[in-house]
PDB file of N, CA and C in Angstrom:
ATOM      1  N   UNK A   1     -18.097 -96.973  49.555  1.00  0.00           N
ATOM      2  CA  UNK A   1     -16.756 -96.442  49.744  1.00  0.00           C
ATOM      3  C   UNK A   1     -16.849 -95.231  50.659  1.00  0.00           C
ATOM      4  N   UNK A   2     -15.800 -94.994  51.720  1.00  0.00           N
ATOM      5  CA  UNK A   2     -15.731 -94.097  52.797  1.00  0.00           C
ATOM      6  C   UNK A   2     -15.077 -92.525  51.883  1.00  0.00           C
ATOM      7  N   UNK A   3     -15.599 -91.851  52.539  1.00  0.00           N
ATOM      8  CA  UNK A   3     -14.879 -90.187  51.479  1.00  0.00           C
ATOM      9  C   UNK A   3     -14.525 -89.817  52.953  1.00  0.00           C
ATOM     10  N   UNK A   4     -13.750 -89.088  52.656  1.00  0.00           N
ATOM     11  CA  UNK A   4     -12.418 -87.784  53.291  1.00  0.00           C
ATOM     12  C   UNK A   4     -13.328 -86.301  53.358  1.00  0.00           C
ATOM     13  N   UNK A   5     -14.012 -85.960  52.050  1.00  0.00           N
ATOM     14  CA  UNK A   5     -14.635 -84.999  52.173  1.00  0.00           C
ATOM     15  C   UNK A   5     -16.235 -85.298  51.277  1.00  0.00           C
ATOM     16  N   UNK A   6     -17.218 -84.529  50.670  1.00  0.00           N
ATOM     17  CA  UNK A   6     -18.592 -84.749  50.121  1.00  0.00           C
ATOM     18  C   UNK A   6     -18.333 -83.706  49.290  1.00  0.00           C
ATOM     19  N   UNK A   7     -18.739 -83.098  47.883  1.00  0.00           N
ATOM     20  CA  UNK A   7     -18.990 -82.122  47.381  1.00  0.00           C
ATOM     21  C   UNK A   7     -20.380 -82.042  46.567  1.00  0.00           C
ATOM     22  N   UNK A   8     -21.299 -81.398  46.986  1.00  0.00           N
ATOM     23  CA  UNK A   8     -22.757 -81.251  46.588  1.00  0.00           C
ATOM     24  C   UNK A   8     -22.698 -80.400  45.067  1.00  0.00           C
ATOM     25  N   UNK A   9     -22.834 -81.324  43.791  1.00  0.00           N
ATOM     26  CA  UNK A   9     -22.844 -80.022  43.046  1.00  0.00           C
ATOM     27  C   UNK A   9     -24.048 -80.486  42.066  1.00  0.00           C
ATOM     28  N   UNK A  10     -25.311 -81.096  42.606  1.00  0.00           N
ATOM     29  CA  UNK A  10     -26.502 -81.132  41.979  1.00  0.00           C
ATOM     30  C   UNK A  10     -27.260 -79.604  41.964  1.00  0.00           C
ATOM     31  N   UNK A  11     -27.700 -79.482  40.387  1.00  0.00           N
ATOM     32  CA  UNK A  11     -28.183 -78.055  39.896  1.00  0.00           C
ATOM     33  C   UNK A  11     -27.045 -77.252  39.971  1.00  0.00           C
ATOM     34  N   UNK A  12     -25.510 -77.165  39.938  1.00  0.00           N
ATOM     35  CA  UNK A  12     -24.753 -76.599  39.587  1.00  0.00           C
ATOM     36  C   UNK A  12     -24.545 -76.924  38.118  1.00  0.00           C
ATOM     37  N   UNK A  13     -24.541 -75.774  37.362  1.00  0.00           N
ATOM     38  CA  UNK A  13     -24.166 -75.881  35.736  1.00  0.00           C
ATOM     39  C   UNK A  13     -22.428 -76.215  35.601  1.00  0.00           C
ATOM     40  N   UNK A  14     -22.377 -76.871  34.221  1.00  0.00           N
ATOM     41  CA  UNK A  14     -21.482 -77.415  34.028  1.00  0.00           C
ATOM     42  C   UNK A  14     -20.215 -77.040  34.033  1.00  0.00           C
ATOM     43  N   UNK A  15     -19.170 -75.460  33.509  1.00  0.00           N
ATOM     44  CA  UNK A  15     -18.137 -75.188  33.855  1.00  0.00           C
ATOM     45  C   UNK A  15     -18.154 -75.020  35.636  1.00  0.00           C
ATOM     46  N   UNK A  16     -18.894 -74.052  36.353  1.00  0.00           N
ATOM     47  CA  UNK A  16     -18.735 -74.575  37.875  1.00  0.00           C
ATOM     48  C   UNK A  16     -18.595 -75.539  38.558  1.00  0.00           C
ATOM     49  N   UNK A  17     -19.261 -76.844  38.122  1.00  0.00           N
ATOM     50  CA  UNK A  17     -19.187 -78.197  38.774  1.00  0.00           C
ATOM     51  C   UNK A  17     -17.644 -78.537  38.368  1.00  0.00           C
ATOM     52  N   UNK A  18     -16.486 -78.343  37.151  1.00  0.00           N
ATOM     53  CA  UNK A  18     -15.506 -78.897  36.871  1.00  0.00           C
ATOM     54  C   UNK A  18     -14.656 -77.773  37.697  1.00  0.00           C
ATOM     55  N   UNK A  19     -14.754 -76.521  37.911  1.00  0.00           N
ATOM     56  CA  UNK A  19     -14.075 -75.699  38.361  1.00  0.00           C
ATOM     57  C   UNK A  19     -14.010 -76.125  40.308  1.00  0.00           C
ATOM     58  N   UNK A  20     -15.383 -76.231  41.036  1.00  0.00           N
ATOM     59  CA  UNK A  20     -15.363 -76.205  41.966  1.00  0.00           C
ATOM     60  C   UNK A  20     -14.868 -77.658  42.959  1.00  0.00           C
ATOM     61  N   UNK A  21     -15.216 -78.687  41.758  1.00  0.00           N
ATOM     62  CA  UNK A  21     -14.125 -79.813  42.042  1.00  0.00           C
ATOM     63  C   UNK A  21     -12.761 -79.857  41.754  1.00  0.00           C
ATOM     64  N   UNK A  22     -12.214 -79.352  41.111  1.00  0.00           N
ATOM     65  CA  UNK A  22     -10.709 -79.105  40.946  1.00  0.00           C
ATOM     66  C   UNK A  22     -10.307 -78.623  41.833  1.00  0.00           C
ATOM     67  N   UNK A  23     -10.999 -77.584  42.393  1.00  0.00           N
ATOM     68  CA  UNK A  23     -10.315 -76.241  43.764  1.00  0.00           C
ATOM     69  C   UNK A  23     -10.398 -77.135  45.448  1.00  0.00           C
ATOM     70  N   UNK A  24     -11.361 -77.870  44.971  1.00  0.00           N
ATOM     71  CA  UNK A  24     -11.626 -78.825  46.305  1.00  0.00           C
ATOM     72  C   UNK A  24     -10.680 -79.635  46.331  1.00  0.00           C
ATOM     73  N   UNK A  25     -10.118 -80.686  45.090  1.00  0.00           N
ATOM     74  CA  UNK A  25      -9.224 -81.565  45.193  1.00  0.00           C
ATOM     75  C   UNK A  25      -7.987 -81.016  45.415  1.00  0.00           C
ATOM     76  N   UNK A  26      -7.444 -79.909  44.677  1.00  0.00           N
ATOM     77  CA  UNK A  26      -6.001 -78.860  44.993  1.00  0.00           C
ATOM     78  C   UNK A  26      -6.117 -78.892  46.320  1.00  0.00           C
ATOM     79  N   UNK A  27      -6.896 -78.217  47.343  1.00  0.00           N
ATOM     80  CA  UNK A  27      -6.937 -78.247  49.177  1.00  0.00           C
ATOM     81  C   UNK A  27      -6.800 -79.823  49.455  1.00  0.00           C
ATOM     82  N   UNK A  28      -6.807 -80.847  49.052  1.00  0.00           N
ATOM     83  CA  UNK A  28      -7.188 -81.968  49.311  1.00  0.00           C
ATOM     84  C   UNK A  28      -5.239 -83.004  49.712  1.00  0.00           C
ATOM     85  N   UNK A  29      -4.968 -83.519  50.762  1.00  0.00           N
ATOM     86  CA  UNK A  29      -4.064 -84.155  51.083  1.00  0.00           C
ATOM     87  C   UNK A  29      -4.091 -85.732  50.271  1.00  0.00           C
ATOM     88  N   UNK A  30      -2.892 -86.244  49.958  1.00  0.00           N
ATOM     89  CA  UNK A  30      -2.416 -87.245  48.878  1.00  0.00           C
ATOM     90  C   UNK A  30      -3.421 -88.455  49.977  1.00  0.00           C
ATOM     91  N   UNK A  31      -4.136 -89.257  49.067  1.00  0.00           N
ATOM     92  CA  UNK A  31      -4.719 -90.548  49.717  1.00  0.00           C
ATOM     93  C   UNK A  31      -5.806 -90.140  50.043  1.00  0.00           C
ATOM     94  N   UNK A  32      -6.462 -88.528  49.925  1.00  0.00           N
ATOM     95  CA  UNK A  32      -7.767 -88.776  50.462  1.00  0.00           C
ATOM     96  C   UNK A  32      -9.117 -88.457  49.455  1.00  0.00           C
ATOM     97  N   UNK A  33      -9.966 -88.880  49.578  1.00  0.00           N
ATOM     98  CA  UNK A  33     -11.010 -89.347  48.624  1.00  0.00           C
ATOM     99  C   UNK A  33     -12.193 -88.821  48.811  1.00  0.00           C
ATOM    100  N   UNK A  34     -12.344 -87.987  47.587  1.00  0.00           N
ATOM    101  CA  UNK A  34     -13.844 -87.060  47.418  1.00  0.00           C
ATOM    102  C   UNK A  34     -14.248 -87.651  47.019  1.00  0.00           C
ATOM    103  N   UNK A  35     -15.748 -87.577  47.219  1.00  0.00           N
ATOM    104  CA  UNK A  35     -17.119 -88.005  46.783  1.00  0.00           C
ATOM    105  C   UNK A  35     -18.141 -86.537  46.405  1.00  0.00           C
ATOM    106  N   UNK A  36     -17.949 -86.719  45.106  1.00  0.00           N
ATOM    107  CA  UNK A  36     -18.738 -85.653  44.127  1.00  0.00           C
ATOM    108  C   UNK A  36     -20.406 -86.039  43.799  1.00  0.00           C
ATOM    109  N   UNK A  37     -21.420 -85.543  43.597  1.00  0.00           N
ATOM    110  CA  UNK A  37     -22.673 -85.616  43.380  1.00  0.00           C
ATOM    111  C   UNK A  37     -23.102 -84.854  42.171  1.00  0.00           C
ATOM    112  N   UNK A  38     -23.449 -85.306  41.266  1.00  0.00           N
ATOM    113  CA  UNK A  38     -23.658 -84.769  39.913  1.00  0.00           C
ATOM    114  C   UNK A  38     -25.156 -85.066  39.489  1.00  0.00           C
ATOM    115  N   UNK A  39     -25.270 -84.582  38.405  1.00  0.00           N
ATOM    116  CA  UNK A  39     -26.960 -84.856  38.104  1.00  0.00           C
ATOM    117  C   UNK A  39     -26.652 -84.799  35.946  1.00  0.00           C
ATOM    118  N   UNK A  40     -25.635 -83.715  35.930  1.00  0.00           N
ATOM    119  CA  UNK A  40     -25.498 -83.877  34.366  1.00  0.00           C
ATOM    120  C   UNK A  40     -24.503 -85.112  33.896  1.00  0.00           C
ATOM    121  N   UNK A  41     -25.185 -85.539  32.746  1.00  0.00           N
ATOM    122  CA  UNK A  41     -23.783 -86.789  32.445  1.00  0.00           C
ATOM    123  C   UNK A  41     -22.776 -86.625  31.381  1.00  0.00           C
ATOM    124  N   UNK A  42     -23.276 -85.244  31.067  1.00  0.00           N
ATOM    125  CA  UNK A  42     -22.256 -84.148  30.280  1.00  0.00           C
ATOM    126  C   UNK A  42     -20.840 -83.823  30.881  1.00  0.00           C
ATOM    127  N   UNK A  43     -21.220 -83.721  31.940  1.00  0.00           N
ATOM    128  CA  UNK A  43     -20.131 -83.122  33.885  1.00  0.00           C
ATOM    129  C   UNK A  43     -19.902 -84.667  33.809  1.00  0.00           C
ATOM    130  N   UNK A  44     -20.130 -85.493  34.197  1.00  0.00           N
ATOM    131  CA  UNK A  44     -19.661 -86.440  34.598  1.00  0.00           C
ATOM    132  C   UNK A  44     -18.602 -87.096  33.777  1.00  0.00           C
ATOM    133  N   UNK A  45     -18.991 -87.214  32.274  1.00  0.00           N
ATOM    134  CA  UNK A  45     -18.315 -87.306  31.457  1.00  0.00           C
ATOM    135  C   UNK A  45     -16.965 -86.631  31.513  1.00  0.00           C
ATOM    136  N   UNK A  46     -17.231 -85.708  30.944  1.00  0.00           N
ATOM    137  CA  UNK A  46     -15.934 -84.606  31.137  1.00  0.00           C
ATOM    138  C   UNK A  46     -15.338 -84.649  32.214  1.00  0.00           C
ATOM    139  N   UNK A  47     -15.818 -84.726  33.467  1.00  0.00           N
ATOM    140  CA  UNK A  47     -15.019 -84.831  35.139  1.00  0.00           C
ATOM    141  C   UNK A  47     -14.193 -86.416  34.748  1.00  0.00           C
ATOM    142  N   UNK A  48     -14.745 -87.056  34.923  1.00  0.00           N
ATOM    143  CA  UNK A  48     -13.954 -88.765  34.438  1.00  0.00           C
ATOM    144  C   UNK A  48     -12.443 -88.429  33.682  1.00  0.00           C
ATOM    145  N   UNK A  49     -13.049 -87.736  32.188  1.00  0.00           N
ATOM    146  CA  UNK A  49     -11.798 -87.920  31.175  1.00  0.00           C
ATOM    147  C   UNK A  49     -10.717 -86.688  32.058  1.00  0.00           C
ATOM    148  N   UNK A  50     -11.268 -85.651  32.614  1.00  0.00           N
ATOM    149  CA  UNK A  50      -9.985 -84.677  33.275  1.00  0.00           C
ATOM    150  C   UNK A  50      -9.326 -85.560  34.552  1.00  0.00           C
ATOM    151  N   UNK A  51     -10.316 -86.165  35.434  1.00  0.00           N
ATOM    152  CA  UNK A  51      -9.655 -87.219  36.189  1.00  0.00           C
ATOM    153  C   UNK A  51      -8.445 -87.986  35.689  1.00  0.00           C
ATOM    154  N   UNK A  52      -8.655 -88.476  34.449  1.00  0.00           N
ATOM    155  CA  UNK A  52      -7.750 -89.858  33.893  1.00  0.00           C
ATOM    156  C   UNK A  52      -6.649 -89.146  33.586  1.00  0.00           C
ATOM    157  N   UNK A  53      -6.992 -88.131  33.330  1.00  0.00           N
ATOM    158  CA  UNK A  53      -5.251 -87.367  32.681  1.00  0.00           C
ATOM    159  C   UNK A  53      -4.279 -86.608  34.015  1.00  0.00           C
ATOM    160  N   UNK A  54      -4.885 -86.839  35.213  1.00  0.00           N
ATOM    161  CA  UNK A  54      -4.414 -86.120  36.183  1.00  0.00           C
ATOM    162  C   UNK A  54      -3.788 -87.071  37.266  1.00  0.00           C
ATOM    163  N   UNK A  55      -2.803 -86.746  38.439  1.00  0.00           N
ATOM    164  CA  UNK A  55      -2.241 -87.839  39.127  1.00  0.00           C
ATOM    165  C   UNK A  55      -3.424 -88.626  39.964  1.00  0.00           C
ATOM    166  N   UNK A  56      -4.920 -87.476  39.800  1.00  0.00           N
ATOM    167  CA  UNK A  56      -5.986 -88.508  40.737  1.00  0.00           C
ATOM    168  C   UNK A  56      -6.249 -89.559  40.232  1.00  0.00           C
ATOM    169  N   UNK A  57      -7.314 -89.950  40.897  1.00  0.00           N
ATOM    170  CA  UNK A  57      -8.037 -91.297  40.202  1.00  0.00           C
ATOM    171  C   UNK A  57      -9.899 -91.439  40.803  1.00  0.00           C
ATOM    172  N   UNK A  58     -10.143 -92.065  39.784  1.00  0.00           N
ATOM    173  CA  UNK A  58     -11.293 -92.152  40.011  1.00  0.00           C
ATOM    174  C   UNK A  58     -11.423 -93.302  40.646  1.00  0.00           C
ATOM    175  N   UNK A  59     -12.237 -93.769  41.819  1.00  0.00           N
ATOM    176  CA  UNK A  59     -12.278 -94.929  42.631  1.00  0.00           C
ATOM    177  C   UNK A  59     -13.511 -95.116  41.879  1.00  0.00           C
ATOM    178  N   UNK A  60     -14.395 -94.704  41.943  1.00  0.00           N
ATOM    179  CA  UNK A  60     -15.905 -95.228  41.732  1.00  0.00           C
ATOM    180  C   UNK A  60     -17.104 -94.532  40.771  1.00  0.00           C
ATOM    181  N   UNK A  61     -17.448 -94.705  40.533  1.00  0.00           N
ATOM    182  CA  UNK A  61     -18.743 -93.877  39.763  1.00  0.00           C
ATOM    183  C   UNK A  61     -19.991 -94.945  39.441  1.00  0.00           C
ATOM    184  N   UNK A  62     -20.812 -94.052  39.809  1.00  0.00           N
ATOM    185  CA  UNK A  62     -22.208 -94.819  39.532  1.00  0.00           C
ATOM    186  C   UNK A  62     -23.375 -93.979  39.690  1.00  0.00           C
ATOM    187  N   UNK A  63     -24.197 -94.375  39.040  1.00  0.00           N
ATOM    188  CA  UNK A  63     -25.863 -93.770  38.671  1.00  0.00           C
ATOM    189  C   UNK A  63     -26.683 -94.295  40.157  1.00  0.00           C
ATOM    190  N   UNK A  64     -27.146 -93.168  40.800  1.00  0.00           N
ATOM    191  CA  UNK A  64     -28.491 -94.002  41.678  1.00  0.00           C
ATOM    192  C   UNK A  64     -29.418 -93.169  41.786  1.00  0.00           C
ATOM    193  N   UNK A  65     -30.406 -93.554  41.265  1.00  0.00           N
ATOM    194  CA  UNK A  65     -31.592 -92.693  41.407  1.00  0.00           C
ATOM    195  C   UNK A  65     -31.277 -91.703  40.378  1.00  0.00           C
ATOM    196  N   UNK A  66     -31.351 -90.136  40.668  1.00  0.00           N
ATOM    197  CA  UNK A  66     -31.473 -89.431  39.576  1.00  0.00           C
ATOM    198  C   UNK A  66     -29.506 -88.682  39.843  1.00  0.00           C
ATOM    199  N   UNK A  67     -29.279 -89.355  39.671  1.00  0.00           N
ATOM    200  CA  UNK A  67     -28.042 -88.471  40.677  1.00  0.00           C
ATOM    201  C   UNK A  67     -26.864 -89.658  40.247  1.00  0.00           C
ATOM    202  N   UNK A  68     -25.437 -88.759  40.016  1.00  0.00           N
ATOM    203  CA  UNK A  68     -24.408 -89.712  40.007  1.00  0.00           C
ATOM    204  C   UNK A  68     -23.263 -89.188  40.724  1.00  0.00           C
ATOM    205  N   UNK A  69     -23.015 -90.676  41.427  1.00  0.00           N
ATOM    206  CA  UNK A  69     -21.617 -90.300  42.459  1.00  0.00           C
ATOM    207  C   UNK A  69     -20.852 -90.757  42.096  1.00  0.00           C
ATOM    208  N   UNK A  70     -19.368 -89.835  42.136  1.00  0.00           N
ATOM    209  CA  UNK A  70     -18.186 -89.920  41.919  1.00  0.00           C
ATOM    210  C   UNK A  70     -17.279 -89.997  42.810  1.00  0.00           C
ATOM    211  N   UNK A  71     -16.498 -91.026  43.247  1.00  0.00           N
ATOM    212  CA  UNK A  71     -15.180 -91.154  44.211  1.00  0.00           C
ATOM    213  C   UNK A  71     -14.119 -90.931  43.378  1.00  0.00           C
ATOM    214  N   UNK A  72     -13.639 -90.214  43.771  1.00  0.00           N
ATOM    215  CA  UNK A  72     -12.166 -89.427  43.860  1.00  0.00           C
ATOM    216  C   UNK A  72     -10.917 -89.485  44.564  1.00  0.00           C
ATOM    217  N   UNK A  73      -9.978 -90.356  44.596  1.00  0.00           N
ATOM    218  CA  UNK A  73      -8.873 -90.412  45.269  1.00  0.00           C
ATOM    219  C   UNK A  73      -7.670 -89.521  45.104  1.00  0.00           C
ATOM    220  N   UNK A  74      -7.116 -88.874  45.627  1.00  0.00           N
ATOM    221  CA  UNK A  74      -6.447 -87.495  45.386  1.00  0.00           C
ATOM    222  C   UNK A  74      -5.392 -88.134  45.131  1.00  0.00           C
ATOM    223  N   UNK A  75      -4.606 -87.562  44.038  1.00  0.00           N
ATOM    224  CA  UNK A  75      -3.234 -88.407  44.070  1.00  0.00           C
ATOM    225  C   UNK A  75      -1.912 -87.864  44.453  1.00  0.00           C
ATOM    226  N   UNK A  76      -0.931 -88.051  44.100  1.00  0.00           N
ATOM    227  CA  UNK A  76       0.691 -87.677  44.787  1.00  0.00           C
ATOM    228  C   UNK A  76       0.858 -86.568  43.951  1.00  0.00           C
ATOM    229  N   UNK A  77       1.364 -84.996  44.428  1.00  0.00           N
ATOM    230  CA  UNK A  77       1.880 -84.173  44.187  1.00  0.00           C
ATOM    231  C   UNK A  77       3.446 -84.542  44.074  1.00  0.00           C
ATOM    232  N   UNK A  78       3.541 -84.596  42.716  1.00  0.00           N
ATOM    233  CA  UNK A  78       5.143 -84.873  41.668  1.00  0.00           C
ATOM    234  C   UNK A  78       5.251 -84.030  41.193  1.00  0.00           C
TER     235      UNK A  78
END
């Protein structure tokens, strides 16, 4: 899947990784799609369930290697 923007937050601890993806997606225009990099599945977890309750969406997620990527589709400001 193609991303809009990348956000590197391997070895970032866990309230920063949820904080610094939120602030990225807020700057972020309706339709376009972050791709997050995680390493805890604590963060990932928690990033998913705040995703589901929000107008974004999660396009993708998956484990590769030691590392998990997250697609992010920004959703409509209502």
């Amino acid at each position: 899947m193609s991303s809009n923007s990348k956000l590197d937050l391997i070895g970032v601890i866990s309230p920063l990784c949820l904080l610094k993806c939120k602030s990225v997606l807020t700057g972020m225009k309706s339709g376009h799609v972050l791709e997050v990099l995680l390493q805890d599945s604590g963060v990932v977890e928690k990033l998913v369930k705040i995703i589901e309750r929000s107008q974004d969406q999660v396009m993708e997620s998956k484990m590769e290697k030691d590392l998990y990527r997250i697609c992010i589709k920004k959703g409509s400001k209502t």
